[in-house]
PDB file of N, CA and C in Angstrom:
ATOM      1  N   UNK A   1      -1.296 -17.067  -6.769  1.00  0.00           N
ATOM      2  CA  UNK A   1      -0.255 -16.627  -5.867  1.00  0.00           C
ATOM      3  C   UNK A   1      -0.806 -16.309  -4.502  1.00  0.00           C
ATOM      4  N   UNK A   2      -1.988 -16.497  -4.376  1.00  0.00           N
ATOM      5  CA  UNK A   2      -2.496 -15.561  -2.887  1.00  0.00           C
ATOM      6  C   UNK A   2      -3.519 -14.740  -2.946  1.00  0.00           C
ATOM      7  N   UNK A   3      -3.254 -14.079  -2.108  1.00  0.00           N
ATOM      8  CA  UNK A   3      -3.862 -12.996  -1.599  1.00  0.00           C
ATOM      9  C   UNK A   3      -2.808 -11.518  -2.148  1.00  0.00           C
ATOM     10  N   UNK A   4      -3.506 -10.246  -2.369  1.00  0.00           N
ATOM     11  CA  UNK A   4      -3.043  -9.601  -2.772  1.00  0.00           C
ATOM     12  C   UNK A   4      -3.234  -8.218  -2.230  1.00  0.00           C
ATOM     13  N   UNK A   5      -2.387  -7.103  -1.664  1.00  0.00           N
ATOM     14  CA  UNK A   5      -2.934  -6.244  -1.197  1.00  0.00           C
ATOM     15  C   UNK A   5      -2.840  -5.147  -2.383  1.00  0.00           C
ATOM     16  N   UNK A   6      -3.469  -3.782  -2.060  1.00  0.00           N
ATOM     17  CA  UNK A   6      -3.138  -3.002  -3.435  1.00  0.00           C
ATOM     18  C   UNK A   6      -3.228  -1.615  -2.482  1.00  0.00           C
ATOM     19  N   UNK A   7      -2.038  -1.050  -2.457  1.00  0.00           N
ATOM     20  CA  UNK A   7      -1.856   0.476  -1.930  1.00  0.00           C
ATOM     21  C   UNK A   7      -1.636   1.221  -2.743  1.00  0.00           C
ATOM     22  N   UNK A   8      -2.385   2.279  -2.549  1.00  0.00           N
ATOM     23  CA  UNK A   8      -2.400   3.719  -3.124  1.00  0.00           C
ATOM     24  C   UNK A   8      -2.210   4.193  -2.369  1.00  0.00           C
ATOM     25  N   UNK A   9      -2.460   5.558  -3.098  1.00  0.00           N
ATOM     26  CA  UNK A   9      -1.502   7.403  -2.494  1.00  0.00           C
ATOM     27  C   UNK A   9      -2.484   8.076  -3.375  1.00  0.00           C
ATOM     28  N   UNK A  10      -3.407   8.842  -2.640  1.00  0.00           N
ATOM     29  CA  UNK A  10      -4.010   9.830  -3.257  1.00  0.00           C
ATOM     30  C   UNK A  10      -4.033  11.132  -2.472  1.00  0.00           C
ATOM     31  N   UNK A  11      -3.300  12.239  -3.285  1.00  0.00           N
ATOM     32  CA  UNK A  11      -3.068  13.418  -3.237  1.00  0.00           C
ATOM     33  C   UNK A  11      -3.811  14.458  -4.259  1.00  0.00           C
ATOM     34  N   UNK A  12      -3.661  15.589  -3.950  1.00  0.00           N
ATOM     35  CA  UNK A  12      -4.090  16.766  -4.629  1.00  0.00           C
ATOM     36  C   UNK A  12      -2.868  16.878  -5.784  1.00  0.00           C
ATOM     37  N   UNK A  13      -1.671  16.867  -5.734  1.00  0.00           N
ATOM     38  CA  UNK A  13      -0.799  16.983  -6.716  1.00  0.00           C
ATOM     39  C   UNK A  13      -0.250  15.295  -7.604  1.00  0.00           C
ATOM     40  N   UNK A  14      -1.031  15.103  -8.502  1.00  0.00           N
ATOM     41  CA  UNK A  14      -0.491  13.432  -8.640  1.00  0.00           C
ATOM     42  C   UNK A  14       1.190  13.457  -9.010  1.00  0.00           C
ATOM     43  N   UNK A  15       1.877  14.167  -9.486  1.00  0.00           N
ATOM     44  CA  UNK A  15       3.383  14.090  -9.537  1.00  0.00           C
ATOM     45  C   UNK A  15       4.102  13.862  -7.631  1.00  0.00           C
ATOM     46  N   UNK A  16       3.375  14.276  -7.191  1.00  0.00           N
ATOM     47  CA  UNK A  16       3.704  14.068  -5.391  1.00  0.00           C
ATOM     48  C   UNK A  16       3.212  12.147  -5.170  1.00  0.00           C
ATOM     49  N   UNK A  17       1.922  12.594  -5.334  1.00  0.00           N
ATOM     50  CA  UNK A  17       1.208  10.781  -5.507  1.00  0.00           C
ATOM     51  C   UNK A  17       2.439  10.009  -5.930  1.00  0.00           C
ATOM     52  N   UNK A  18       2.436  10.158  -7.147  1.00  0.00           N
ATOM     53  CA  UNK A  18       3.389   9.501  -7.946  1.00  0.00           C
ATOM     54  C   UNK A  18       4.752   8.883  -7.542  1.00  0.00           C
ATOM     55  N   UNK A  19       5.639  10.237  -6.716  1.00  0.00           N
ATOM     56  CA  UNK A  19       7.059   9.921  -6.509  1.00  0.00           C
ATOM     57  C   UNK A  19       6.746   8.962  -4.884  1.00  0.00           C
ATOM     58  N   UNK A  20       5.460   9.676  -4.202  1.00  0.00           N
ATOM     59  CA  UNK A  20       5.496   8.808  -2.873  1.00  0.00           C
ATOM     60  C   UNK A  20       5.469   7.157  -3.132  1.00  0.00           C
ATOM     61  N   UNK A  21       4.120   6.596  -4.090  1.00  0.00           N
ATOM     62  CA  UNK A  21       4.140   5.299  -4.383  1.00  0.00           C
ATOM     63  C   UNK A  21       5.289   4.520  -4.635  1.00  0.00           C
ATOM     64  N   UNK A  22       6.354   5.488  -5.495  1.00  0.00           N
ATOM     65  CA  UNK A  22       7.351   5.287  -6.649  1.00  0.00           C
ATOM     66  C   UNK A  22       8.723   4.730  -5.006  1.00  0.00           C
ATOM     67  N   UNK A  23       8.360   5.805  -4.100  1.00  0.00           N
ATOM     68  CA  UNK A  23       9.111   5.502  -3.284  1.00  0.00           C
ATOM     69  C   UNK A  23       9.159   4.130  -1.929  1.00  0.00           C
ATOM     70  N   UNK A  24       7.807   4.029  -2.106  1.00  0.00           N
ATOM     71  CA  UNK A  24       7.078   2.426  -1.466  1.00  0.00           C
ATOM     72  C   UNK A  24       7.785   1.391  -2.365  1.00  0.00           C
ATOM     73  N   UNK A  25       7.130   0.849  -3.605  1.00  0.00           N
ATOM     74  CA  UNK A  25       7.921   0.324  -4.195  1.00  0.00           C
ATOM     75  C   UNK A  25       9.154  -0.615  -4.196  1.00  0.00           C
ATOM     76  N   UNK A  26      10.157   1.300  -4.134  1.00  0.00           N
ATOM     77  CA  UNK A  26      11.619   0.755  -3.833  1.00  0.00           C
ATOM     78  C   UNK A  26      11.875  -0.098  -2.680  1.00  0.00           C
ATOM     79  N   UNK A  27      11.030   0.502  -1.940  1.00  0.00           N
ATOM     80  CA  UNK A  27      11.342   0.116  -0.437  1.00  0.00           C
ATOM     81  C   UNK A  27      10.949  -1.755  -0.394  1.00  0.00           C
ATOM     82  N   UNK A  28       9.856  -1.959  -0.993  1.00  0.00           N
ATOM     83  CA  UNK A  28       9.233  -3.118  -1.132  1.00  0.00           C
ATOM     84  C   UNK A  28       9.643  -3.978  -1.641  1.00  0.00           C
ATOM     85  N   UNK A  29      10.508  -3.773  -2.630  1.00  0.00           N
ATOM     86  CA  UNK A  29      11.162  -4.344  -3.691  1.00  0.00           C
ATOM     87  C   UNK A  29      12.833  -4.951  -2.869  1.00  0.00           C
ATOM     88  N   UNK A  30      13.073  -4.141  -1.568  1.00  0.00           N
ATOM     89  CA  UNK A  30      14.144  -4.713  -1.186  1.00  0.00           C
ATOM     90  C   UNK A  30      13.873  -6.091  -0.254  1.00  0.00           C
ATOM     91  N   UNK A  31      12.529  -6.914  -0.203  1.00  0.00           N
ATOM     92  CA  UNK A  31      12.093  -7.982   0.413  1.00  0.00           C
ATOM     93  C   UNK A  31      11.702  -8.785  -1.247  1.00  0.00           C
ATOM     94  N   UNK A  32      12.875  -9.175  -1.803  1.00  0.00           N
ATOM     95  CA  UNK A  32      13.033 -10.070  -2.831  1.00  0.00           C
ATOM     96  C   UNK A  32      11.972 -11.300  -3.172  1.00  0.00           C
ATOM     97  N   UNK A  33      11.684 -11.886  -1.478  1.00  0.00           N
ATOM     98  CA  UNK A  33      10.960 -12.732  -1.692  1.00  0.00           C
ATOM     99  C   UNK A  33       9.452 -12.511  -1.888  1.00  0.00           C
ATOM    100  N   UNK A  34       9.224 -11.471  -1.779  1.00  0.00           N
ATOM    101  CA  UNK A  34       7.453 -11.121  -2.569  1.00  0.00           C
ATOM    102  C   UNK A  34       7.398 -10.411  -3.698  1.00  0.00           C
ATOM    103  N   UNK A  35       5.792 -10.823  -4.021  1.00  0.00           N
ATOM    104  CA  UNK A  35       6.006  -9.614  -5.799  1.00  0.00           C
ATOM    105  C   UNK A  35       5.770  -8.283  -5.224  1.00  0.00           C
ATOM    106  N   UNK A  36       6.258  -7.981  -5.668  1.00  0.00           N
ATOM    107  CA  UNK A  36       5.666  -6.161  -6.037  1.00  0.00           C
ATOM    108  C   UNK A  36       5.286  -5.906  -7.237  1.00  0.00           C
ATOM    109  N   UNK A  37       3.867  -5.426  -7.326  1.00  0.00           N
ATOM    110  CA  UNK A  37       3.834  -4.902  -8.524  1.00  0.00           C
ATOM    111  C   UNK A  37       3.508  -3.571  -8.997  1.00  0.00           C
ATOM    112  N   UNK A  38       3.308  -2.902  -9.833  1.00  0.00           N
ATOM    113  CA  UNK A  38       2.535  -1.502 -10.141  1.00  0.00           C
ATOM    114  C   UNK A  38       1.326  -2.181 -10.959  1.00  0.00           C
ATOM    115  N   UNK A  39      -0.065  -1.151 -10.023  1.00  0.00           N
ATOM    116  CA  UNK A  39      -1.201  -1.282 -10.819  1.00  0.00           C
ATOM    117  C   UNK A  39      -1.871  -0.749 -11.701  1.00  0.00           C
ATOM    118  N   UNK A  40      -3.153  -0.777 -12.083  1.00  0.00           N
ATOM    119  CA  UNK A  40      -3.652   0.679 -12.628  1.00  0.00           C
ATOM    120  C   UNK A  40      -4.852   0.476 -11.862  1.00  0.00           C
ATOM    121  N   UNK A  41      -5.740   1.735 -12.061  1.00  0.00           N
ATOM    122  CA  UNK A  41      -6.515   1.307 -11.804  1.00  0.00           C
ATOM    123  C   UNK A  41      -7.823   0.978 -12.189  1.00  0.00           C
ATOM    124  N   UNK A  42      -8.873   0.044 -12.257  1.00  0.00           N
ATOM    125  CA  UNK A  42      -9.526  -0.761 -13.168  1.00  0.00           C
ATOM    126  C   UNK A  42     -10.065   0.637 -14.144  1.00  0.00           C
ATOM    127  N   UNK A  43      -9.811   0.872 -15.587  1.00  0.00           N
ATOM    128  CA  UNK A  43     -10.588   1.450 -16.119  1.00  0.00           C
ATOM    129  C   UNK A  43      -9.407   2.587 -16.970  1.00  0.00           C
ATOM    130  N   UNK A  44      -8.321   2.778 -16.159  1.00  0.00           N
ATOM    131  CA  UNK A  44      -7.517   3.936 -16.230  1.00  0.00           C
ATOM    132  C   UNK A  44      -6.492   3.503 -17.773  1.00  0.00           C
ATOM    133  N   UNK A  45      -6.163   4.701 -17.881  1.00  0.00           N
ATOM    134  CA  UNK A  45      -5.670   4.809 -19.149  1.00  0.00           C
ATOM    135  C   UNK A  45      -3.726   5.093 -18.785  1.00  0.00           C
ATOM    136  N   UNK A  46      -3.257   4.902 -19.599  1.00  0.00           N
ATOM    137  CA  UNK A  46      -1.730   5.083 -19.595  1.00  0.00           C
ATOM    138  C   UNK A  46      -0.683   3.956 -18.535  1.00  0.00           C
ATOM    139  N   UNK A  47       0.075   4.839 -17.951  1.00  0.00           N
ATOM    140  CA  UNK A  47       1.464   3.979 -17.905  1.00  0.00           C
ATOM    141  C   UNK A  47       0.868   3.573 -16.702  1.00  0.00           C
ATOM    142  N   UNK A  48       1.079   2.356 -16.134  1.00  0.00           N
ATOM    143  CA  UNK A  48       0.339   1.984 -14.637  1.00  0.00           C
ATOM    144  C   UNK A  48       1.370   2.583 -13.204  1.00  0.00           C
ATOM    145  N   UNK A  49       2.598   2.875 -13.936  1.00  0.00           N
ATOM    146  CA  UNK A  49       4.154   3.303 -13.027  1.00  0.00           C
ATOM    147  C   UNK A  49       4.082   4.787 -12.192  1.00  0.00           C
ATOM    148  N   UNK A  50       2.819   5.736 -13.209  1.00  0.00           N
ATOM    149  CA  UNK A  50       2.336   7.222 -12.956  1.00  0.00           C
ATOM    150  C   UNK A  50       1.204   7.026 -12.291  1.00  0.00           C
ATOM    151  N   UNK A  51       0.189   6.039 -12.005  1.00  0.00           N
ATOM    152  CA  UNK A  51      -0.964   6.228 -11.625  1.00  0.00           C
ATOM    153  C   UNK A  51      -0.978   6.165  -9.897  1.00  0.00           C
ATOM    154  N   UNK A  52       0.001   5.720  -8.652  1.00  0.00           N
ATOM    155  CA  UNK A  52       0.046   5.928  -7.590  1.00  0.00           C
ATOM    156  C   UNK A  52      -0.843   4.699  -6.856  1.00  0.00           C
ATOM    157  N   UNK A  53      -0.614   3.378  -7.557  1.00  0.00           N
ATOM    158  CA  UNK A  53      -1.006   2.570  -6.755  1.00  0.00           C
ATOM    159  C   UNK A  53       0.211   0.825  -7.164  1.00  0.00           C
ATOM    160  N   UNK A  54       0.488   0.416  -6.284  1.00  0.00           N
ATOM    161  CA  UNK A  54       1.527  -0.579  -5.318  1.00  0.00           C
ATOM    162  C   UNK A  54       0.413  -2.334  -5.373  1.00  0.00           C
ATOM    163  N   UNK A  55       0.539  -3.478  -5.904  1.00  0.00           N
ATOM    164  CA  UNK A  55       0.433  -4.364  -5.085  1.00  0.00           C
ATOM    165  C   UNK A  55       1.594  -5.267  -5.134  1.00  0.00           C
ATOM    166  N   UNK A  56       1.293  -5.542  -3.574  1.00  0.00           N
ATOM    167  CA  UNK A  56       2.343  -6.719  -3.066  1.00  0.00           C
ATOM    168  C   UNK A  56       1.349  -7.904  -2.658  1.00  0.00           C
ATOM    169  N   UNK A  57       2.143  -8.988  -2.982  1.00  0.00           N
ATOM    170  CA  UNK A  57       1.593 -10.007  -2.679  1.00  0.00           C
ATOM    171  C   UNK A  57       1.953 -10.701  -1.275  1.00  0.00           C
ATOM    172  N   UNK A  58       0.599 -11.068  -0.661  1.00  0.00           N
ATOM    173  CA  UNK A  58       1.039 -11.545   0.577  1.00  0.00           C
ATOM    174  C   UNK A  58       0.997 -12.886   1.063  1.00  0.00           C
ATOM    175  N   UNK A  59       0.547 -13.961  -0.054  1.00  0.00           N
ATOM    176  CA  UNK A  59       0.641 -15.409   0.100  1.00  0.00           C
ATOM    177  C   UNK A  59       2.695 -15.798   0.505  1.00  0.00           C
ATOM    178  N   UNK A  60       2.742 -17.176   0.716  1.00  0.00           N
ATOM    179  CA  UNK A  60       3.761 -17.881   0.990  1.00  0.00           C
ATOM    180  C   UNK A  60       4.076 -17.739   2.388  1.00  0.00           C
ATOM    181  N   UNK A  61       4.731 -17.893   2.828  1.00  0.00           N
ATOM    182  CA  UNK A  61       5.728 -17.656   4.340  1.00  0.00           C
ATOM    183  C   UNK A  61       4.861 -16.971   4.697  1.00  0.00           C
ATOM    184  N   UNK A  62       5.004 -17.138   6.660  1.00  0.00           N
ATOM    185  CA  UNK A  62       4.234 -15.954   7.019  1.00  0.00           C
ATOM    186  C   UNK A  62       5.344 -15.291   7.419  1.00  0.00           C
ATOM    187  N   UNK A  63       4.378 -14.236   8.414  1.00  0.00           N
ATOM    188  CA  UNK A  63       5.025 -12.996   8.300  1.00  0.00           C
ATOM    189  C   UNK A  63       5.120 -11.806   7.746  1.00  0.00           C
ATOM    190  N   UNK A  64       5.029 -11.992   6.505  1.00  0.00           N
ATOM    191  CA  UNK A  64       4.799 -10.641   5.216  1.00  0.00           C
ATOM    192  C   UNK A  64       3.983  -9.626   5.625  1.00  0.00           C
ATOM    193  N   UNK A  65       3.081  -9.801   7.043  1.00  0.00           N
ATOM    194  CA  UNK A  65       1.901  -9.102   7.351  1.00  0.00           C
ATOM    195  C   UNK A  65       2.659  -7.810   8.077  1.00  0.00           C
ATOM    196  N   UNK A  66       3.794  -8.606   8.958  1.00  0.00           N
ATOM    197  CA  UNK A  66       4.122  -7.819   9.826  1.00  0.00           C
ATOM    198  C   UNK A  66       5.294  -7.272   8.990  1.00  0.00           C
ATOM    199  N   UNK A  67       5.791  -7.458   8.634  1.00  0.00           N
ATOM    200  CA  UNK A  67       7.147  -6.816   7.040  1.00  0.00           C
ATOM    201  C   UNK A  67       6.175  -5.626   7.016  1.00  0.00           C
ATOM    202  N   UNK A  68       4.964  -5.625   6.309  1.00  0.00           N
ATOM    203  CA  UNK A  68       3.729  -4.891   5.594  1.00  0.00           C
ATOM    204  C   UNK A  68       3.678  -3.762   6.105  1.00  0.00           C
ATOM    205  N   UNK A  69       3.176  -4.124   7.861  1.00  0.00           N
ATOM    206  CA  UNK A  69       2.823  -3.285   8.238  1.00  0.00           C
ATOM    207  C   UNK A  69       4.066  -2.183   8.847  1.00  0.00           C
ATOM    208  N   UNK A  70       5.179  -3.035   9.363  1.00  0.00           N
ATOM    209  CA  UNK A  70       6.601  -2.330   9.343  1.00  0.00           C
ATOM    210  C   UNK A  70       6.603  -0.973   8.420  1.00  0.00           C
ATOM    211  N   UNK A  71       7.295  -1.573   7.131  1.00  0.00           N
ATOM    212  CA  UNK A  71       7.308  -0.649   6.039  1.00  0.00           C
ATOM    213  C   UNK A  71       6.595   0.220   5.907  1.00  0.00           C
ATOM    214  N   UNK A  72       5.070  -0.146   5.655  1.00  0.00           N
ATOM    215  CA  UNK A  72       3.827   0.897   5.686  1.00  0.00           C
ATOM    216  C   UNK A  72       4.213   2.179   7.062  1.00  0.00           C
ATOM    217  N   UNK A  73       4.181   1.837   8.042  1.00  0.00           N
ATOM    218  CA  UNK A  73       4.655   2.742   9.345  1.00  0.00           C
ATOM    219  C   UNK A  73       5.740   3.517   8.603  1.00  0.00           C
ATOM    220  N   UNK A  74       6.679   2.945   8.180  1.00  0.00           N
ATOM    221  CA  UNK A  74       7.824   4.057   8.238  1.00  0.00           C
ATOM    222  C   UNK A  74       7.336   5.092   7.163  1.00  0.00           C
ATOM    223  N   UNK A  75       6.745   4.605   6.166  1.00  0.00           N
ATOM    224  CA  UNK A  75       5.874   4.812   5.053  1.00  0.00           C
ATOM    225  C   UNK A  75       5.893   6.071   5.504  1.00  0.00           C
ATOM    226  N   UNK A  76       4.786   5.837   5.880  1.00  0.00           N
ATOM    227  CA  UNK A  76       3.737   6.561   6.162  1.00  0.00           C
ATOM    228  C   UNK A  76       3.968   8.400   6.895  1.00  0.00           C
ATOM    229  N   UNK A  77       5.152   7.933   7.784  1.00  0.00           N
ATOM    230  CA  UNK A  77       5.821   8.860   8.382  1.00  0.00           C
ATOM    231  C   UNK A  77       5.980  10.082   7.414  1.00  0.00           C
ATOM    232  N   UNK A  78       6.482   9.600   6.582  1.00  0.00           N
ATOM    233  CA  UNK A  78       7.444  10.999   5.464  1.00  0.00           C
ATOM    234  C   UNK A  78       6.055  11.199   4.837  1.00  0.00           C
ATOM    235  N   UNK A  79       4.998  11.131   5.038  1.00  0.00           N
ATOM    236  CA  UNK A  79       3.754  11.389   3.783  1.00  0.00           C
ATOM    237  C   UNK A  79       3.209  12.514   4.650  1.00  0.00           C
ATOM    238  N   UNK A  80       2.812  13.510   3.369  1.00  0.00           N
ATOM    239  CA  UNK A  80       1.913  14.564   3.809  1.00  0.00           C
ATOM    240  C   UNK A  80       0.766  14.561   4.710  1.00  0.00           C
ATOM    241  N   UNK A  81       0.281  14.863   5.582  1.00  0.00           N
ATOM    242  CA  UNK A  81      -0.835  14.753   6.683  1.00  0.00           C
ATOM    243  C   UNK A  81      -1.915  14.622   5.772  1.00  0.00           C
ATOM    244  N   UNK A  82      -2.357  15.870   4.285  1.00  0.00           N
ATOM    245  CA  UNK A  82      -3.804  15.579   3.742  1.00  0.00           C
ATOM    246  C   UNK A  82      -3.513  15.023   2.477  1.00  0.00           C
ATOM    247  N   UNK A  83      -2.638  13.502   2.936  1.00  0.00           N
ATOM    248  CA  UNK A  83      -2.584  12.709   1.592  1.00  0.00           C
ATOM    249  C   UNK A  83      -3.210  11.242   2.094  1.00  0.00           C
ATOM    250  N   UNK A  84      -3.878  10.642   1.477  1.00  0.00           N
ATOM    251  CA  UNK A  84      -4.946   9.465   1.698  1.00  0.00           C
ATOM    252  C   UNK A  84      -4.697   8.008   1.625  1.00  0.00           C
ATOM    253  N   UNK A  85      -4.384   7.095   2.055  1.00  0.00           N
ATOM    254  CA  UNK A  85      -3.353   6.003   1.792  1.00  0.00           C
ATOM    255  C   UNK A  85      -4.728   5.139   1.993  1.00  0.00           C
ATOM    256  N   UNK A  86      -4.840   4.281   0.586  1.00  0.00           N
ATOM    257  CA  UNK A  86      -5.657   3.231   0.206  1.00  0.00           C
ATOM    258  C   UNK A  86      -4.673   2.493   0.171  1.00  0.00           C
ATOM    259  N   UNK A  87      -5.670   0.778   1.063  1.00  0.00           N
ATOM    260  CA  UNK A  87      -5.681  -0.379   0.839  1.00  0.00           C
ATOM    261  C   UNK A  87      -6.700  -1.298   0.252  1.00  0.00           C
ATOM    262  N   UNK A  88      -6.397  -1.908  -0.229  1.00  0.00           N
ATOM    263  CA  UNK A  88      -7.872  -3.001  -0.969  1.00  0.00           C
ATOM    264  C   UNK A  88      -6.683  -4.167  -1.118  1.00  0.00           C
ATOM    265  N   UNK A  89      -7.988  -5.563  -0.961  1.00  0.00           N
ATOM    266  CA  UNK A  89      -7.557  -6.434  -0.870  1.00  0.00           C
ATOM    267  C   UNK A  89      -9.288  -6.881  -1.194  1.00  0.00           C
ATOM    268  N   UNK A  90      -9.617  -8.084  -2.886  1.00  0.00           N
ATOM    269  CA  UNK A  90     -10.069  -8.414  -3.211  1.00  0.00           C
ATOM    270  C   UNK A  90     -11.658  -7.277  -3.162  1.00  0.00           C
ATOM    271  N   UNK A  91     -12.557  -7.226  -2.698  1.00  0.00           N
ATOM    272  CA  UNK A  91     -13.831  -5.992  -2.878  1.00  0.00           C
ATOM    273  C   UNK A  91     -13.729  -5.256  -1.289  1.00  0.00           C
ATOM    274  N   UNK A  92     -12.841  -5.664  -0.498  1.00  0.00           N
ATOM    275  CA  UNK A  92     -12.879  -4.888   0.758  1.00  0.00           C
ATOM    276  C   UNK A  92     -11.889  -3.978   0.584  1.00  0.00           C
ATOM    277  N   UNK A  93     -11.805  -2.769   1.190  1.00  0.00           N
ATOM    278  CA  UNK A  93     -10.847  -1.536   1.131  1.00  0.00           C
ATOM    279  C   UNK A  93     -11.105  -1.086   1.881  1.00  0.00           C
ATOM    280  N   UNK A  94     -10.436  -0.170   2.651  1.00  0.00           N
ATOM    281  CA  UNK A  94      -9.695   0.843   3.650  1.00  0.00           C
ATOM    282  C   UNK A  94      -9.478   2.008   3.312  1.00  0.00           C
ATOM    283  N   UNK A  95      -9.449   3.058   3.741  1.00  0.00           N
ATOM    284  CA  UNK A  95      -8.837   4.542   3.055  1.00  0.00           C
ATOM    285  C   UNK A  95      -8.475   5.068   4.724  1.00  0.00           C
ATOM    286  N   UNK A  96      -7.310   5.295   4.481  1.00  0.00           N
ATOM    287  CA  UNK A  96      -6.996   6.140   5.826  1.00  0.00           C
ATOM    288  C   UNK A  96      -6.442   7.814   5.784  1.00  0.00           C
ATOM    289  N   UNK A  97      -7.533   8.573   6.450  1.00  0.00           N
ATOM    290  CA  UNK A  97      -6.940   9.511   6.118  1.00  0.00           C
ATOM    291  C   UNK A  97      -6.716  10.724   7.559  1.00  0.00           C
ATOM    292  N   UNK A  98      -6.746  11.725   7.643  1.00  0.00           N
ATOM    293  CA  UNK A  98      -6.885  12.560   9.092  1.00  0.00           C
ATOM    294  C   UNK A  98      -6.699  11.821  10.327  1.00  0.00           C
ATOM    295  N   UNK A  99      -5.753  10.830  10.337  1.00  0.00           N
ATOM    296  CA  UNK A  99      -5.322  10.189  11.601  1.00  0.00           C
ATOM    297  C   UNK A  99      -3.960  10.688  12.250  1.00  0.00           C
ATOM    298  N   UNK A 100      -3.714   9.885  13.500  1.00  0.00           N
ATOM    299  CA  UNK A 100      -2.131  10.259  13.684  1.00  0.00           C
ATOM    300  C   UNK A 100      -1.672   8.850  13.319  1.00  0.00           C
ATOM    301  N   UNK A 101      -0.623   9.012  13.064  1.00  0.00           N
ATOM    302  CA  UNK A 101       0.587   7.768  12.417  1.00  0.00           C
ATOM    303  C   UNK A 101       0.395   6.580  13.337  1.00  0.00           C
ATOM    304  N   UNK A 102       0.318   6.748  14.290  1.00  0.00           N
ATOM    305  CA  UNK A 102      -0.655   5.492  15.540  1.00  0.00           C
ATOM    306  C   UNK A 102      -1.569   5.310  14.990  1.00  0.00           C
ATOM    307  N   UNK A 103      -2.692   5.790  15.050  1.00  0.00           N
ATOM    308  CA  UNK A 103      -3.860   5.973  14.564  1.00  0.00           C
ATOM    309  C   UNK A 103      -4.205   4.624  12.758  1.00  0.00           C
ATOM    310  N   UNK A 104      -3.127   5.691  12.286  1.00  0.00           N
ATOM    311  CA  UNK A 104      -3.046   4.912  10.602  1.00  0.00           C
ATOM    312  C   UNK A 104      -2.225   3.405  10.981  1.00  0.00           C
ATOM    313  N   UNK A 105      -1.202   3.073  12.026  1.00  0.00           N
ATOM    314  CA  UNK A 105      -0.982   2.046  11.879  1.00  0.00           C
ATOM    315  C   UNK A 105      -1.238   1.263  12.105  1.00  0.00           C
ATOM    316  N   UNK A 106      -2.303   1.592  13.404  1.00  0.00           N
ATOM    317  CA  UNK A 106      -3.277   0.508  13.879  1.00  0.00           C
ATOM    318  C   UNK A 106      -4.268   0.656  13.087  1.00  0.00           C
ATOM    319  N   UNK A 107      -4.614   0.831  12.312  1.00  0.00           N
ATOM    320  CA  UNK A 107      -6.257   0.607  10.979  1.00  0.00           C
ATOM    321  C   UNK A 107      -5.388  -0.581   9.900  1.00  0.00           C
ATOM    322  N   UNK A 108      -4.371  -0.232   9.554  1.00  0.00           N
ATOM    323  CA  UNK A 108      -3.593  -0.638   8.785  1.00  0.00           C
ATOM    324  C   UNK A 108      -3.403  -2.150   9.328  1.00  0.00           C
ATOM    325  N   UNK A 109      -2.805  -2.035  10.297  1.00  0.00           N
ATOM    326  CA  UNK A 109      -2.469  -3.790  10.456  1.00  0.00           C
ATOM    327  C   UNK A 109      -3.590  -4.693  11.035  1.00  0.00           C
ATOM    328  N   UNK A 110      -4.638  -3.744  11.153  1.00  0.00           N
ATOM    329  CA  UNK A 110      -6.332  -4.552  11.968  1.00  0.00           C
ATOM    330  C   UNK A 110      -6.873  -5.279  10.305  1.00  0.00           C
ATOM    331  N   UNK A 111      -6.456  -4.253   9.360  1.00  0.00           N
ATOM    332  CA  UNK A 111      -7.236  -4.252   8.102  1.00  0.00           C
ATOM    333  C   UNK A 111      -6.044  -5.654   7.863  1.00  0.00           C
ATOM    334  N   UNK A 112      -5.273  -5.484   7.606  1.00  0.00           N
ATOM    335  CA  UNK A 112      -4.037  -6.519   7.059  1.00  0.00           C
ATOM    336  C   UNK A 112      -4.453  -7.937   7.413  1.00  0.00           C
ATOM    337  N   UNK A 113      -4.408  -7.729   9.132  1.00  0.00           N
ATOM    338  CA  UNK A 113      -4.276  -9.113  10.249  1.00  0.00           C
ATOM    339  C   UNK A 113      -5.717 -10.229   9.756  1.00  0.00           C
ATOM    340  N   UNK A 114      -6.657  -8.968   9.223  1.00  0.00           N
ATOM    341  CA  UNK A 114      -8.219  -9.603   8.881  1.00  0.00           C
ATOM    342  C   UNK A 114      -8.232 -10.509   7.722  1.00  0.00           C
ATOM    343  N   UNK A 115      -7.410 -10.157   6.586  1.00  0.00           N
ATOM    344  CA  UNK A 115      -7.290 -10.802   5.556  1.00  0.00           C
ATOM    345  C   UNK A 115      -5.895 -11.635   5.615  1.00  0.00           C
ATOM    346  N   UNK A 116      -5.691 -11.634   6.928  1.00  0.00           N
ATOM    347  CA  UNK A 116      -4.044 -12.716   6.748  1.00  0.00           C
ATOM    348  C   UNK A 116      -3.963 -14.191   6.452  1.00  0.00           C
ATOM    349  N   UNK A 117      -4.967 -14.715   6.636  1.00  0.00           N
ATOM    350  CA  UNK A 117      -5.077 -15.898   6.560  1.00  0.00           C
ATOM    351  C   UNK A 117      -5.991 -16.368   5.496  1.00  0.00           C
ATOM    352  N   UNK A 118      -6.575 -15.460   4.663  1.00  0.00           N
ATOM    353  CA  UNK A 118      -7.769 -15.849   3.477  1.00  0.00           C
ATOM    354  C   UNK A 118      -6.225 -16.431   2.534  1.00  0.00           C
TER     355      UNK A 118
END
């Protein structure tokens, strides 16, 4: 299928983690034409829906980068200041954390724009 990105939410309270991812998702899920999926993460035990990590796939059509990074922005907005928003995409990853929402959205779509075309 592509290329694949994989976002997390790591917080101090994982029921917070949880409902934020839970709430990406939805949001993600209203652009029909990509997957969304829930992950786990490599090693982890139980339901993959509780563990606070998102991939969407970003092969087919372009564009999806900038959808991505859209969403992610608004995202990002409603999230707690000392909550940690991981990206990975194949062994490279990102963690953004203590930024301003500028700050996170430009790391975010530099990190995205880099792997847009693999």
């Amino acid at each position: 299928m592509g290329v694949w990105v994989q976002v997390g939410l790591v917080d101090d309270d994982p029921e917070f983690a949880d409902r934020g991812i839970r709430q990406l998702r939805r949001e993600l899920r209203e652009f029909d034409t990509r997957d969304v999926r829930t992950v786990a993460p490599e090693g982890s035990k139980g339901d993959a829906a509780v563990v606070g990590q998102v991939a969407i796939a970003l092969g087919g059509a372009g564009g999806m980068v900038s959808v991505l990074v859209t969403i992610l922005k608004d995202w990002l907005v409603r999230r707690s200041p000392q909550q940690r928003v991981t990206l990975t995409i194949g062994a490279d990853s990102i963690e953004v954390d203590a930024a301003t929402t500028e700050e996170k959205e430009r790391l975010i779509e530099a990190f995205l724009r880099k792997h847009e075309a693999s």
